[in-house]
C-alpha atoms as a PDB file:
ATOM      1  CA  UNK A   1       0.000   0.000   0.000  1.00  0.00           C
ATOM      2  CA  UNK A   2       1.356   3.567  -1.157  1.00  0.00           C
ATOM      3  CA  UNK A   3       2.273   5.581   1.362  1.00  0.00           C
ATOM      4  CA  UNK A   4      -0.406   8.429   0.812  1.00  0.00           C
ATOM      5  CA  UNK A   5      -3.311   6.102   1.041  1.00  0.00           C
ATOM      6  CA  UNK A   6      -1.405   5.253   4.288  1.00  0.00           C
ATOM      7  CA  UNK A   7      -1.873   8.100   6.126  1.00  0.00           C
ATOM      8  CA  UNK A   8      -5.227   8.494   6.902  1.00  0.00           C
ATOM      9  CA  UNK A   9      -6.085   4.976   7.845  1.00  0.00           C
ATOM     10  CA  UNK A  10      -3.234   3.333   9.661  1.00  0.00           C
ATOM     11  CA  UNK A  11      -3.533   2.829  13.110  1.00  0.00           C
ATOM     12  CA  UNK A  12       0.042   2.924  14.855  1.00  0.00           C
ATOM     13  CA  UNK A  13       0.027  -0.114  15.814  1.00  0.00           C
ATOM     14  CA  UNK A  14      -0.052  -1.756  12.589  1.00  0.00           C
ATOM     15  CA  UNK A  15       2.666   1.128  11.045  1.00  0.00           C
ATOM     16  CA  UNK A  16       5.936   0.874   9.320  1.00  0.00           C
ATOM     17  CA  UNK A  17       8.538   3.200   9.626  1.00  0.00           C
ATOM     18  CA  UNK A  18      11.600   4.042   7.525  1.00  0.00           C
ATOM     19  CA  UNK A  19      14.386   6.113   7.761  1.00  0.00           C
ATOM     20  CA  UNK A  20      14.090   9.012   5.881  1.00  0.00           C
ATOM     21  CA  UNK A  21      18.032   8.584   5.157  1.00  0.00           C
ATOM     22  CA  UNK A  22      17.635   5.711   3.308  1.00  0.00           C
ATOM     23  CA  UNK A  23      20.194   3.744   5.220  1.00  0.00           C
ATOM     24  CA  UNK A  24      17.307   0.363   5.286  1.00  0.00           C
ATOM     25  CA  UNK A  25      16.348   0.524   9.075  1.00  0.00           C
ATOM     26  CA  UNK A  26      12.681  -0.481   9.915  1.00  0.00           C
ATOM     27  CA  UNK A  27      10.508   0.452  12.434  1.00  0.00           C
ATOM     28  CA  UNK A  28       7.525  -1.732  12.609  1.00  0.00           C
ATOM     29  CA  UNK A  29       4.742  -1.020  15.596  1.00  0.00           C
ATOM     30  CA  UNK A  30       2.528  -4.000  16.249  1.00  0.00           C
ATOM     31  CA  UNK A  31       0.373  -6.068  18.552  1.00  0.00           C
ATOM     32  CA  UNK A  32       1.916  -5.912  22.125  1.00  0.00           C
ATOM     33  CA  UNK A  33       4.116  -8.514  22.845  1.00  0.00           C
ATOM     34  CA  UNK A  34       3.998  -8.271  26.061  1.00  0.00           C
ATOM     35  CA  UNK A  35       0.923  -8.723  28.662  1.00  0.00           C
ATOM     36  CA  UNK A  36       1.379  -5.420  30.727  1.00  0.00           C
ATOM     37  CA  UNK A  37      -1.576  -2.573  30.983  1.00  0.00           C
ATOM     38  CA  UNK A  38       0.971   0.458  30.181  1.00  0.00           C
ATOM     39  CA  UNK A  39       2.224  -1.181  26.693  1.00  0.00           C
ATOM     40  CA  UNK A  40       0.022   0.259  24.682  1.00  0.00           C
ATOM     41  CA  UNK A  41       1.975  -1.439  21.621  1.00  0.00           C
ATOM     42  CA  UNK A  42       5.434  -2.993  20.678  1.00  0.00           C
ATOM     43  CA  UNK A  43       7.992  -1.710  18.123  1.00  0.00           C
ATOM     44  CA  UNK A  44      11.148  -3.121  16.401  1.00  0.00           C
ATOM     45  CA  UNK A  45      13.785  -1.847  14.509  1.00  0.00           C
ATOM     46  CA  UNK A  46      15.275  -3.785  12.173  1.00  0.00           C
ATOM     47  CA  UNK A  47      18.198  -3.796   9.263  1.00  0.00           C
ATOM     48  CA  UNK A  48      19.036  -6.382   6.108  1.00  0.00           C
ATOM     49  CA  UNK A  49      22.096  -6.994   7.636  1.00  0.00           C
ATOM     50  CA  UNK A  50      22.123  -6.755  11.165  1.00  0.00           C
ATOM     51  CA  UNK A  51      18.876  -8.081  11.603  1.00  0.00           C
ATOM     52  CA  UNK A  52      16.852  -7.007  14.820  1.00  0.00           C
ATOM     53  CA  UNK A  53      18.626  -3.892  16.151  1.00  0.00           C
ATOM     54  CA  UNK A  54      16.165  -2.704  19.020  1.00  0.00           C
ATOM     55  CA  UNK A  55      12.895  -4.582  20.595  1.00  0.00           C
ATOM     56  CA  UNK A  56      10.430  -1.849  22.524  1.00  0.00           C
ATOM     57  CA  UNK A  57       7.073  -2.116  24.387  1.00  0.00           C
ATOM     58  CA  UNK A  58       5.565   1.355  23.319  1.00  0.00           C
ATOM     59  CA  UNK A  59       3.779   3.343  26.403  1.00  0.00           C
ATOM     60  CA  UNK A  60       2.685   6.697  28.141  1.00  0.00           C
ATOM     61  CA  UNK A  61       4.011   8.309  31.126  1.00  0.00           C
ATOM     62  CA  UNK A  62       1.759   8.289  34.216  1.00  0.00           C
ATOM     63  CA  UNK A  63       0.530  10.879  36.305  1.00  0.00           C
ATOM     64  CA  UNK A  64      -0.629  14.356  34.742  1.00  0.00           C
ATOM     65  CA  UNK A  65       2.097  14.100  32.239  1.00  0.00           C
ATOM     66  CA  UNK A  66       1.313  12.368  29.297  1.00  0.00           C
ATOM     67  CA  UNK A  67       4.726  11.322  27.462  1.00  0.00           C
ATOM     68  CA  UNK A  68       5.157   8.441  24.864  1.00  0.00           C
ATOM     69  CA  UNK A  69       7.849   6.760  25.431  1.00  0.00           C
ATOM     70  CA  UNK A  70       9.335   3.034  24.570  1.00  0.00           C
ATOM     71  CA  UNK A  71      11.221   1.108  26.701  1.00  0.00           C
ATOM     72  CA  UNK A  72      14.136  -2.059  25.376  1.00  0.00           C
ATOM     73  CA  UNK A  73      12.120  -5.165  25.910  1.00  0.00           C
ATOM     74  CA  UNK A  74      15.983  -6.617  26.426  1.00  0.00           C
ATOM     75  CA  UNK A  75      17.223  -3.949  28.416  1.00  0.00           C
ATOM     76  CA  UNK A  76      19.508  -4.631  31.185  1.00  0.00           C
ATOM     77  CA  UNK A  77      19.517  -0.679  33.118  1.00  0.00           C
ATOM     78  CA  UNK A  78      15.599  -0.788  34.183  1.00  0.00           C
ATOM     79  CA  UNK A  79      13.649   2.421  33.655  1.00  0.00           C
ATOM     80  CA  UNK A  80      16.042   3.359  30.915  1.00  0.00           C
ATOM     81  CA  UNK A  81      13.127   5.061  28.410  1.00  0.00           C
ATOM     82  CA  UNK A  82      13.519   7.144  25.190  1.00  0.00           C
ATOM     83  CA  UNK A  83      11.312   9.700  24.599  1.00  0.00           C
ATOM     84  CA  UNK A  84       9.269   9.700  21.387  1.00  0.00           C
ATOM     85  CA  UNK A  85       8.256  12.372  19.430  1.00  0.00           C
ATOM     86  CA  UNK A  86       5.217  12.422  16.924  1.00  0.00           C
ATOM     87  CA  UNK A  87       4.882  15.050  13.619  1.00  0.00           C
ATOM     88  CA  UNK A  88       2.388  15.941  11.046  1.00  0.00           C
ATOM     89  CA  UNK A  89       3.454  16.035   7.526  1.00  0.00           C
ATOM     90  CA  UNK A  90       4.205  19.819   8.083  1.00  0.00           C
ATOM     91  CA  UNK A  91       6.432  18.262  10.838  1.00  0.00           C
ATOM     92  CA  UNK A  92       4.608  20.235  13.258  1.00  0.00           C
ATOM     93  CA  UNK A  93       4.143  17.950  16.593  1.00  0.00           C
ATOM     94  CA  UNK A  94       1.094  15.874  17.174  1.00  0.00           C
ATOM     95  CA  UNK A  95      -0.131  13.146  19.059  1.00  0.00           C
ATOM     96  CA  UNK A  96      -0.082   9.289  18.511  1.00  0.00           C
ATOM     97  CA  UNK A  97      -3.508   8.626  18.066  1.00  0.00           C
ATOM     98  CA  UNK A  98      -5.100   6.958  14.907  1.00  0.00           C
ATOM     99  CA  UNK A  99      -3.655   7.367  12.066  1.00  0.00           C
ATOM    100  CA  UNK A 100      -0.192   6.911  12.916  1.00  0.00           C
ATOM    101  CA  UNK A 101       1.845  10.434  12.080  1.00  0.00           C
ATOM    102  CA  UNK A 102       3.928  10.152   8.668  1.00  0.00           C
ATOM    103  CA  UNK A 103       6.383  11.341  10.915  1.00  0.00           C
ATOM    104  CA  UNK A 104       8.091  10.288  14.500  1.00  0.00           C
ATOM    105  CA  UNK A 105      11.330  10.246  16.815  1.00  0.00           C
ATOM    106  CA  UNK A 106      13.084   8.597  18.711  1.00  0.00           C
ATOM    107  CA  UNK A 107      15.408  10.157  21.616  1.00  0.00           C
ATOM    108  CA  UNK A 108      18.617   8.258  22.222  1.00  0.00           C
ATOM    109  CA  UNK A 109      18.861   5.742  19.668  1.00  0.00           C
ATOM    110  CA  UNK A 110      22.315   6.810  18.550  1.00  0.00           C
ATOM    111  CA  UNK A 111      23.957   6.404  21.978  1.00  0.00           C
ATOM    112  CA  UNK A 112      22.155   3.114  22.944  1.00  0.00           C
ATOM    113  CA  UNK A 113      22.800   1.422  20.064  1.00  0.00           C
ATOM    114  CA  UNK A 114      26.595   2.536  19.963  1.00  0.00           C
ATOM    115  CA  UNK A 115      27.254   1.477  23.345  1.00  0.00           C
ATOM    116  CA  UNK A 116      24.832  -1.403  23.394  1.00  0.00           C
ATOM    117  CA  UNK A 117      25.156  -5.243  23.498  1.00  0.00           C
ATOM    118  CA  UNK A 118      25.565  -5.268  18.917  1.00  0.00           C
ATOM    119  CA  UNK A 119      29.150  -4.344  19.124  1.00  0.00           C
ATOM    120  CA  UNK A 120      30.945  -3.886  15.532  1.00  0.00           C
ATOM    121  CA  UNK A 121      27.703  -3.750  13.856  1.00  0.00           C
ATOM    122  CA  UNK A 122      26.528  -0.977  15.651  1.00  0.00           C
ATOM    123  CA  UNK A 123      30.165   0.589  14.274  1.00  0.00           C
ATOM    124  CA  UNK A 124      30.217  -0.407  11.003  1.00  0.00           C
ATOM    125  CA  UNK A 125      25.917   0.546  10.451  1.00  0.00           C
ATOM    126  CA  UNK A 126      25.078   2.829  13.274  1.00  0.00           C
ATOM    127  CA  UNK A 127      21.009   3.400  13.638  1.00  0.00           C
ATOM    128  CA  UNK A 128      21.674   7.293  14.744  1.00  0.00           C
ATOM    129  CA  UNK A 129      18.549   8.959  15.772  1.00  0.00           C
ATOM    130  CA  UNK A 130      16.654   9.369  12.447  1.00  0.00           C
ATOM    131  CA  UNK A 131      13.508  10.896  11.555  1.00  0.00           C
ATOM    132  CA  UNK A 132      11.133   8.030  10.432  1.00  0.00           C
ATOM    133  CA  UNK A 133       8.493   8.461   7.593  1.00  0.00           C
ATOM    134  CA  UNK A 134       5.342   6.058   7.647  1.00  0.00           C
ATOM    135  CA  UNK A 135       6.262   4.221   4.935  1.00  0.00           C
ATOM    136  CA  UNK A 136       3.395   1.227   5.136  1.00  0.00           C
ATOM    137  CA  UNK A 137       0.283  -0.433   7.012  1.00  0.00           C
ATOM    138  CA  UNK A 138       0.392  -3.931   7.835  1.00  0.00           C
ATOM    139  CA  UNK A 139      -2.737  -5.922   6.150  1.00  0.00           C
ATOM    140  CA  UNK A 140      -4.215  -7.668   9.186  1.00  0.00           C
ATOM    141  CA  UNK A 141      -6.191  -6.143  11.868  1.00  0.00           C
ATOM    142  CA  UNK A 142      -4.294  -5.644  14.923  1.00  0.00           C
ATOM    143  CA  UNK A 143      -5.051  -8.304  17.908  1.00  0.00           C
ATOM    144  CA  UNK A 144      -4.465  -5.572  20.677  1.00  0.00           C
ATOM    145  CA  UNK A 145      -6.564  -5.314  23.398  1.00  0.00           C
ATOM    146  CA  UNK A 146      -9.868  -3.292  22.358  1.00  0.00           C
ATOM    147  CA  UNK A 147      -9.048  -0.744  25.655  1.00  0.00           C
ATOM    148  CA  UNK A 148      -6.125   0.462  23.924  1.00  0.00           C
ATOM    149  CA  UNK A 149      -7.604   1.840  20.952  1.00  0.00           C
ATOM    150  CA  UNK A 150      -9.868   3.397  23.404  1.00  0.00           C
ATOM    151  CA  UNK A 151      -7.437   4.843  25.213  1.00  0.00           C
ATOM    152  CA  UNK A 152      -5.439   6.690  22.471  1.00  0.00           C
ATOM    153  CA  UNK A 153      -8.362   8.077  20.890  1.00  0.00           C
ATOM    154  CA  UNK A 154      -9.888   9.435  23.992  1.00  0.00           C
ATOM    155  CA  UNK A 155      -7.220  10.697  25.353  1.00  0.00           C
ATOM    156  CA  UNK A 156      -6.064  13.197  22.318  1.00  0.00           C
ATOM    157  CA  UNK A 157      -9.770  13.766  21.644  1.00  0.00           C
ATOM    158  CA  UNK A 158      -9.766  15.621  25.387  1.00  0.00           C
ATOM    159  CA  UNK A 159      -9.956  19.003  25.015  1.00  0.00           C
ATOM    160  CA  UNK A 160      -9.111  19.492  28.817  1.00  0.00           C
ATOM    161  CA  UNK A 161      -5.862  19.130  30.114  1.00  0.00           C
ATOM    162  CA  UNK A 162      -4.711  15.822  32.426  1.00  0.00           C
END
């Protein structure tokens, strides 16, 4: 699917990401993999030749401040989070809710994957910290639980703050 006819439909977590460099890293959103109530979704990065770079669980902040965030599924530091930030296509900022934004990123990817457990690879084809485009939808319907979809949709439809 074309990635204008993408943008109005795709929910995020059934969105694929590329880097707008061109260097052939994937971020793909999907189902969470996980059974926790704050991953709203999971997301991995991935590369032809190094394969799986990053795993995430994709969630919000808690309290009155509402920040999305994804976490390493493998990570070995606990609470070690990185920021993500969501863009129209006039890269102006938005929110995460359905559609996915042809635009997003990720805080800290350069440094974590540098100094993380990949080694040479991470050397020889560093991730960075690129902007991603919305490239594609996936075809299936997502199996996520039906409270998340809730939950992004009426939280960014609030017009009151947290």
């Amino acid at each position: 699917m074309p990635c204008a006819a993408v943008d109005d439909i795709c929910p995020l977590e059934r969105s694929l990401y590329q880097d707008v460099d061109g260097r052939g890293f994937q971020l793909e959103f999907t189902a969470p993999k996980v059974n926790a109530a704050e991953v709203v979704c999971s997301a991995t990065i991935t590369h032809p030749e190094r394969g799986t770079v990053f795993q995430f669980d994709f969630s919000f902040g808690s309290g009155g401040y509402v920040q999305p965030f994804v976490q390493q599924r493998t990570a070995t530091e606990d609470g070690v989070h990185h920021a993500v930030h969501f863009f129209d296509k006039d890269l102006q900022t938005t929110d995460p809710g359905s559609p996915a934004p042809p635009y997003l990123l990720i805080e800290g990817l350069g440094p974590a994957d540098w100094y993380g457990p990949q080694g040479d690879y991470a050397r020889r084809l560093p991730v960075g910290t690129p902007l991603w485009k919305l490239a594609d939808c996936g075809d299936s319907p997502p199996a996520v639980r039906p409270a998340c979809a809730l939950f992004l949709k009426t939280l960014y439809d609030r017009k009151d703050p947290l």
